[in-house]
N, C-alpha and C. Protein backbone atom coordinates (compact mmCIF):
# COMPACT_ATOMS: atom_id res chain seq x y z
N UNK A 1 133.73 85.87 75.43
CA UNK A 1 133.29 86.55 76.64
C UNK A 1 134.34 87.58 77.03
N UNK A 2 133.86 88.75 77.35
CA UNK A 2 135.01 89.61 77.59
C UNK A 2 135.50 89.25 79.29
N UNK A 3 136.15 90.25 79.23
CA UNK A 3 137.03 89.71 80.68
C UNK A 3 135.84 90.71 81.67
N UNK A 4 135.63 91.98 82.07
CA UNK A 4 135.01 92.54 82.71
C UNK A 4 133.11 91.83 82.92
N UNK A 5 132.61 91.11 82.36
CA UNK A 5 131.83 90.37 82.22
C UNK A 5 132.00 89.13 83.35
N UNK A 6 133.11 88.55 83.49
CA UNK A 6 133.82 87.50 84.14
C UNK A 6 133.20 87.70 85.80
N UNK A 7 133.65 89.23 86.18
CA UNK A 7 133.90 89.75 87.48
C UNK A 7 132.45 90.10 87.76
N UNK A 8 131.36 90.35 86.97
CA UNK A 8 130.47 90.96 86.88
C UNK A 8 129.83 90.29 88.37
N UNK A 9 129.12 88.98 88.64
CA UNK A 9 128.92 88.42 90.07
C UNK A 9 129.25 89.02 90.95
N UNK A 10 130.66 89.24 91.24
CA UNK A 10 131.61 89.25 92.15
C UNK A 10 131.42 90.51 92.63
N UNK A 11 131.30 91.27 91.69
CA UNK A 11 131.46 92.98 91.56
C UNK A 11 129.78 93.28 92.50
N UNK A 12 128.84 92.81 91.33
CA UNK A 12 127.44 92.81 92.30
C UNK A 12 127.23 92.18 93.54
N UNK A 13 127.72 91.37 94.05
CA UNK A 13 127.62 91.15 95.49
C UNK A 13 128.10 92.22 95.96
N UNK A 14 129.12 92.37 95.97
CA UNK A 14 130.35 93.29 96.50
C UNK A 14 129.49 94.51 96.88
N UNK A 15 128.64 95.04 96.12
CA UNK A 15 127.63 96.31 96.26
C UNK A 15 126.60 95.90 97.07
N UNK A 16 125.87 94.87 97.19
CA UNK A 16 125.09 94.53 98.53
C UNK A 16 125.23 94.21 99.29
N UNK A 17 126.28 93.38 99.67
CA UNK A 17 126.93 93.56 100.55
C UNK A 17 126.96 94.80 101.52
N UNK A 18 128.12 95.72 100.78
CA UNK A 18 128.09 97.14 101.02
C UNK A 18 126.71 97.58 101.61
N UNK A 19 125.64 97.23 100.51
CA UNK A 19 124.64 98.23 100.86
C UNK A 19 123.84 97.77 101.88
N UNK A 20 124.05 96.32 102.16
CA UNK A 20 123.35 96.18 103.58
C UNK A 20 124.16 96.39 104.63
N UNK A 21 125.49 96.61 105.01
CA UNK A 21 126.26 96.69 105.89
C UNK A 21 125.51 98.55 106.08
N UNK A 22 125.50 99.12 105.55
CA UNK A 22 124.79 100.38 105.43
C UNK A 22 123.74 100.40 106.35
N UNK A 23 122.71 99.90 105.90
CA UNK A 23 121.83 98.96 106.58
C UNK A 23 121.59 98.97 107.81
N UNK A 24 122.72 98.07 108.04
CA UNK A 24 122.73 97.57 109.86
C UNK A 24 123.06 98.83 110.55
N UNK A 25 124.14 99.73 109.64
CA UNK A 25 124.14 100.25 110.94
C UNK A 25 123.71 101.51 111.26
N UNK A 26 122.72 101.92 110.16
CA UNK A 26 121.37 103.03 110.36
C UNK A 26 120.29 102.12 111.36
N UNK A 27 120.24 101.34 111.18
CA UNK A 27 119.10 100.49 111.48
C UNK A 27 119.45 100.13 113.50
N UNK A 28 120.57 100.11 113.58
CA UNK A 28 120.99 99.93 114.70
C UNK A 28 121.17 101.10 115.43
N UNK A 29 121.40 102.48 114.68
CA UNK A 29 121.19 104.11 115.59
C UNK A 29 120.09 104.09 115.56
N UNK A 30 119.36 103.77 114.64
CA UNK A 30 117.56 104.03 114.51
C UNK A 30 116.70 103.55 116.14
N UNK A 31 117.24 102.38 116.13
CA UNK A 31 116.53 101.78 117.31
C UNK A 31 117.10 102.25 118.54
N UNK A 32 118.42 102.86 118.76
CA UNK A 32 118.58 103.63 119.73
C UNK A 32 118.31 104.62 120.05
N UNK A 33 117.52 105.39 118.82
CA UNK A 33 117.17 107.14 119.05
C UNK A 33 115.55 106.55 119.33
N UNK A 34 114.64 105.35 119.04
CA UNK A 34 113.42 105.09 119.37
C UNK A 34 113.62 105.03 121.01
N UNK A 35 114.21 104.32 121.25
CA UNK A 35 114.23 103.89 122.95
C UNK A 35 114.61 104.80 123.84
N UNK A 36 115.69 105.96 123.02
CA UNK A 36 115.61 107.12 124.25
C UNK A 36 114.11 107.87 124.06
N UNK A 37 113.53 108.01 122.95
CA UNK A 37 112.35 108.98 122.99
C UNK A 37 111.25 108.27 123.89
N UNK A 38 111.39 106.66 123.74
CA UNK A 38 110.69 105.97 124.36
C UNK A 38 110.35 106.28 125.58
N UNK A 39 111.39 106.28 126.43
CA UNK A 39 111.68 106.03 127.71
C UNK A 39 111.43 107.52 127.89
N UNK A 40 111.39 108.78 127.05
CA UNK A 40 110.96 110.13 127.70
C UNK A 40 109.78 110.21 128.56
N UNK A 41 108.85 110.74 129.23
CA UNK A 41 107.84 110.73 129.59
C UNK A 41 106.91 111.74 128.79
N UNK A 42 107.61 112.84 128.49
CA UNK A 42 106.73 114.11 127.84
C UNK A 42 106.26 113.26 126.82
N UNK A 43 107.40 112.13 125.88
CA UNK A 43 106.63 111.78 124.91
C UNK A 43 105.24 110.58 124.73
N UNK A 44 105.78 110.20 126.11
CA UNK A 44 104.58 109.48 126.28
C UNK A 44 103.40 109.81 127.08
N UNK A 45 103.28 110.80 127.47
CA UNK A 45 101.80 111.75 127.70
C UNK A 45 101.45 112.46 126.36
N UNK A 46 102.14 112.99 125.17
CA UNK A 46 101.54 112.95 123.94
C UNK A 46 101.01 112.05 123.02
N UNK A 47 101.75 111.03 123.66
CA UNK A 47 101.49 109.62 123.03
C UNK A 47 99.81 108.82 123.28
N UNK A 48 99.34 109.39 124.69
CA UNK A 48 98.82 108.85 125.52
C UNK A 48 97.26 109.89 125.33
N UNK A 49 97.70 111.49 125.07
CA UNK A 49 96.48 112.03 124.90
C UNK A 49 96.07 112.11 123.46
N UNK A 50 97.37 112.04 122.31
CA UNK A 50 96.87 111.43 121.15
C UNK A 50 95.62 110.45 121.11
N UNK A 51 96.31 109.08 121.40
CA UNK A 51 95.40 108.23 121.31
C UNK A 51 94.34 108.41 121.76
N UNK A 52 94.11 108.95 123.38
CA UNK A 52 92.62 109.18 123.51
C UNK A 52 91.76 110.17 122.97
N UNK A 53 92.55 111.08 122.17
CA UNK A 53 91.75 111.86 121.35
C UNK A 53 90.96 111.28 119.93
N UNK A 54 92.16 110.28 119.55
CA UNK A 54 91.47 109.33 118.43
C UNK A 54 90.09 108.39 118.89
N UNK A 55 90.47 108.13 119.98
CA UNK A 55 89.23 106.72 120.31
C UNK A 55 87.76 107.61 120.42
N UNK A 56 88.16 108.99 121.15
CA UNK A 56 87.28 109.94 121.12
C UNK A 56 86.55 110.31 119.92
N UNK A 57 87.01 110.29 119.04
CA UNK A 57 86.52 111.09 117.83
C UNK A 57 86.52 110.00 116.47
N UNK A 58 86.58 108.78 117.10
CA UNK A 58 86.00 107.58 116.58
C UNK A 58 84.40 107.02 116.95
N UNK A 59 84.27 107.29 118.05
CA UNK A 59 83.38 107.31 118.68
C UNK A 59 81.73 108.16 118.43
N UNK A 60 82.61 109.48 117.99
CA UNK A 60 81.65 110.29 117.11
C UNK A 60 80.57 109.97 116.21
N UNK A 61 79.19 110.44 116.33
CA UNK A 61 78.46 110.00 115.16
C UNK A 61 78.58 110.01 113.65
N UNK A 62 79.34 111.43 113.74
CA UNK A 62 79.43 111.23 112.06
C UNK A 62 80.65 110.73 111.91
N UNK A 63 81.89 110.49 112.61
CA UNK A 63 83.14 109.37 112.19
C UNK A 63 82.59 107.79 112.19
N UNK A 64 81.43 107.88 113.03
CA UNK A 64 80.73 106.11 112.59
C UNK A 64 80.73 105.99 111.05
N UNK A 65 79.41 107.15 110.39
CA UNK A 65 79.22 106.91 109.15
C UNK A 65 80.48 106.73 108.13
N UNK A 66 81.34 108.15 108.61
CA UNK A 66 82.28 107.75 107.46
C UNK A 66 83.15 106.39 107.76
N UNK A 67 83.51 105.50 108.85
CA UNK A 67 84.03 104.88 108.79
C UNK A 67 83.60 103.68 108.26
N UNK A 68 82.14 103.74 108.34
CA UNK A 68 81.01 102.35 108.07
C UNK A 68 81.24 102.92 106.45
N UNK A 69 81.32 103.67 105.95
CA UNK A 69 81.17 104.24 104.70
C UNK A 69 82.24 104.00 103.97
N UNK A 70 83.75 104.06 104.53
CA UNK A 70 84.78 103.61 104.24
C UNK A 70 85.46 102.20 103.95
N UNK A 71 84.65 101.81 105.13
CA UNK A 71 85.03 100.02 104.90
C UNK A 71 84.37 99.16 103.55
N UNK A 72 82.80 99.63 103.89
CA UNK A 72 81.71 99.40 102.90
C UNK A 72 82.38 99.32 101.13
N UNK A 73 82.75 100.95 101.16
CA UNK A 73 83.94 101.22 100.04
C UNK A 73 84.67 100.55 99.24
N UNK A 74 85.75 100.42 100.52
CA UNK A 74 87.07 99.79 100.39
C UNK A 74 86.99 98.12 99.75
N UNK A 75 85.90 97.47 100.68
CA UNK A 75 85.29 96.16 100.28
C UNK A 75 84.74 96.37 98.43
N UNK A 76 84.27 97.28 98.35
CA UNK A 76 83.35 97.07 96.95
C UNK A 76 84.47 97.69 95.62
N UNK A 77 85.46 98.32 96.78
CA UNK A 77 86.24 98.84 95.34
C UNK A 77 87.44 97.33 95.10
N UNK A 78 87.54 96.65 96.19
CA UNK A 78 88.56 96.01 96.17
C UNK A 78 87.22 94.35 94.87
N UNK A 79 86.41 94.28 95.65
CA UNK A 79 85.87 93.08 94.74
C UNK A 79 85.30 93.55 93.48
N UNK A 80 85.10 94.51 93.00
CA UNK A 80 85.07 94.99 91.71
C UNK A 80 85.87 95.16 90.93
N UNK A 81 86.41 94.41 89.68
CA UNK A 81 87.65 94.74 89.25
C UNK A 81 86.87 96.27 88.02
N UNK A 82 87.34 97.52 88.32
CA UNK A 82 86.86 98.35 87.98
C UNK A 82 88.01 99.08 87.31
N UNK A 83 88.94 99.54 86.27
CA UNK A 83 90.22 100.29 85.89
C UNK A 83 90.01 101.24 86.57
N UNK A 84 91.36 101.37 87.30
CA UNK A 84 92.08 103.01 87.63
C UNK A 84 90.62 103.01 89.27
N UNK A 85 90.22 101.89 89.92
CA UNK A 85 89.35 102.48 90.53
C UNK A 85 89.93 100.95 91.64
N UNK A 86 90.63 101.59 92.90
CA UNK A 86 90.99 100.48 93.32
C UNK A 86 90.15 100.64 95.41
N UNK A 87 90.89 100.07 95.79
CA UNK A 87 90.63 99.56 97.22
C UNK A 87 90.66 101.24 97.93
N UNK A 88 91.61 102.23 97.06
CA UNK A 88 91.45 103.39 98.22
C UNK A 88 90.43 104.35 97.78
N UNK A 89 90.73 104.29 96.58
CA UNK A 89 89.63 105.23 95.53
C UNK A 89 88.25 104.57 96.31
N UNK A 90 87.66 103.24 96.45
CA UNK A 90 86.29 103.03 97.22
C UNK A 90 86.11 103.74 98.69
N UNK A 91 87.33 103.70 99.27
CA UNK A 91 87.17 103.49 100.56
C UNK A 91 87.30 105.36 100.42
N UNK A 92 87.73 105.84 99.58
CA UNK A 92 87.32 107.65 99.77
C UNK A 92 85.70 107.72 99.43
N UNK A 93 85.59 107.54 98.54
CA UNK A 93 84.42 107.39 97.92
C UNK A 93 82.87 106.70 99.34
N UNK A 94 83.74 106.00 99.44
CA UNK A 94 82.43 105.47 100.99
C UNK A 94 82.46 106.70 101.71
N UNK A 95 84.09 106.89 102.51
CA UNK A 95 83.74 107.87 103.13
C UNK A 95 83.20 108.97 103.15
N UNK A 96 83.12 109.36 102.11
CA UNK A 96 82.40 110.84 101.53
C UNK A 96 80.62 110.35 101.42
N UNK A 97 80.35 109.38 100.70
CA UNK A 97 79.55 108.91 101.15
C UNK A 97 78.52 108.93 102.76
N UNK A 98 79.03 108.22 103.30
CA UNK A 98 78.93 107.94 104.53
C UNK A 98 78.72 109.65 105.13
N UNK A 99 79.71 110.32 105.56
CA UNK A 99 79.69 111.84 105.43
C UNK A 99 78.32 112.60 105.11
N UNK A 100 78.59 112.63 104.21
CA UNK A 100 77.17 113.22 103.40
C UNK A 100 75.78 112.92 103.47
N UNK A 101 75.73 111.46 104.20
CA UNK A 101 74.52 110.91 104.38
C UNK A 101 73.94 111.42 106.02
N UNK A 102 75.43 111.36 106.73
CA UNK A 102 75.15 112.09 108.15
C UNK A 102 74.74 113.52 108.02
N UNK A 103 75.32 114.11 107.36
CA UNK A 103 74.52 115.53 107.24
C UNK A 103 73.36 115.94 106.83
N UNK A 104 72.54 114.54 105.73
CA UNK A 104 71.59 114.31 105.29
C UNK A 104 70.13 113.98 106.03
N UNK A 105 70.67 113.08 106.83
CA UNK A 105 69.67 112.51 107.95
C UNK A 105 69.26 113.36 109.03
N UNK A 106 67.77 113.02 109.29
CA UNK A 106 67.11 113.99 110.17
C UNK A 106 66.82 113.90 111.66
C-alpha cells in the first residue's frame, strides 16, 4: 500500500468538511438577503398582484383546457412506460392538446 493512499479518508473528509462549512455560510447570507426583501413592502404588492394575476388567468377558459389537458398528459405519459417519452413530454403534449381543442370547439 503506498503511503499517500493511507491519508486518502482523512484528506476526503477534510474537503467536505470545507465544502459544507462553505455551505453554512452562503446559506446563512442567503436567508438574510430573503428577509430584508421580505419585509420590503414594494415587494410584497408585486408579490401580491402577481399572484392575483395567476389565479386570474387560471380561471380562464382556455387555461382550464390546457390545464385539464396537461394533467390528463402528465398522468398518461407518466403510466406508460414509453422511451424518451416521459411525465413532461405528456403533460406538453396534453397541453397543446387541450389548447387546440379550445380553439376547436364551437
Amino acid at each position: 500500500m503506498k503511503q499517500e493512499d493511507m491519508f486518502a479518508d482523512e484528506i476526503k473528509s477534510s474537503k467536505i468538511k470545507n465544502f459544507f462549512g462553505k455551505m453554512k455560510f452562503w446559506t446563512g447570507k442567503t436567508k438574510k438577503a430573503v428577509l430584508e426583501v421580505s419585509e420590503n413592502e414594494t415587494v410584497r404588492e408585486i408579490g401580491v398582484a402577481a399572484k392575483d394575476a395567476t389565479i386570474e388567468g387560471i380561471k380562464s377558459p382556455p387555461m382550464r383546457h390546457v390545464m385539464g389537458g396537461a394533467i390528463a398528459g402528465g398522468i398518461i405519459g407518466t403510466l406508460i412506460p414509453i422511451p424518451f417519452i416521459g411525465t413532461a413530454t405528456g403533460a406538453g403534449v396534453g397541453a397543446s392538446l387541450g389548447l387546440y381543442r379550445w380553439f376547436t370547439q364551437a
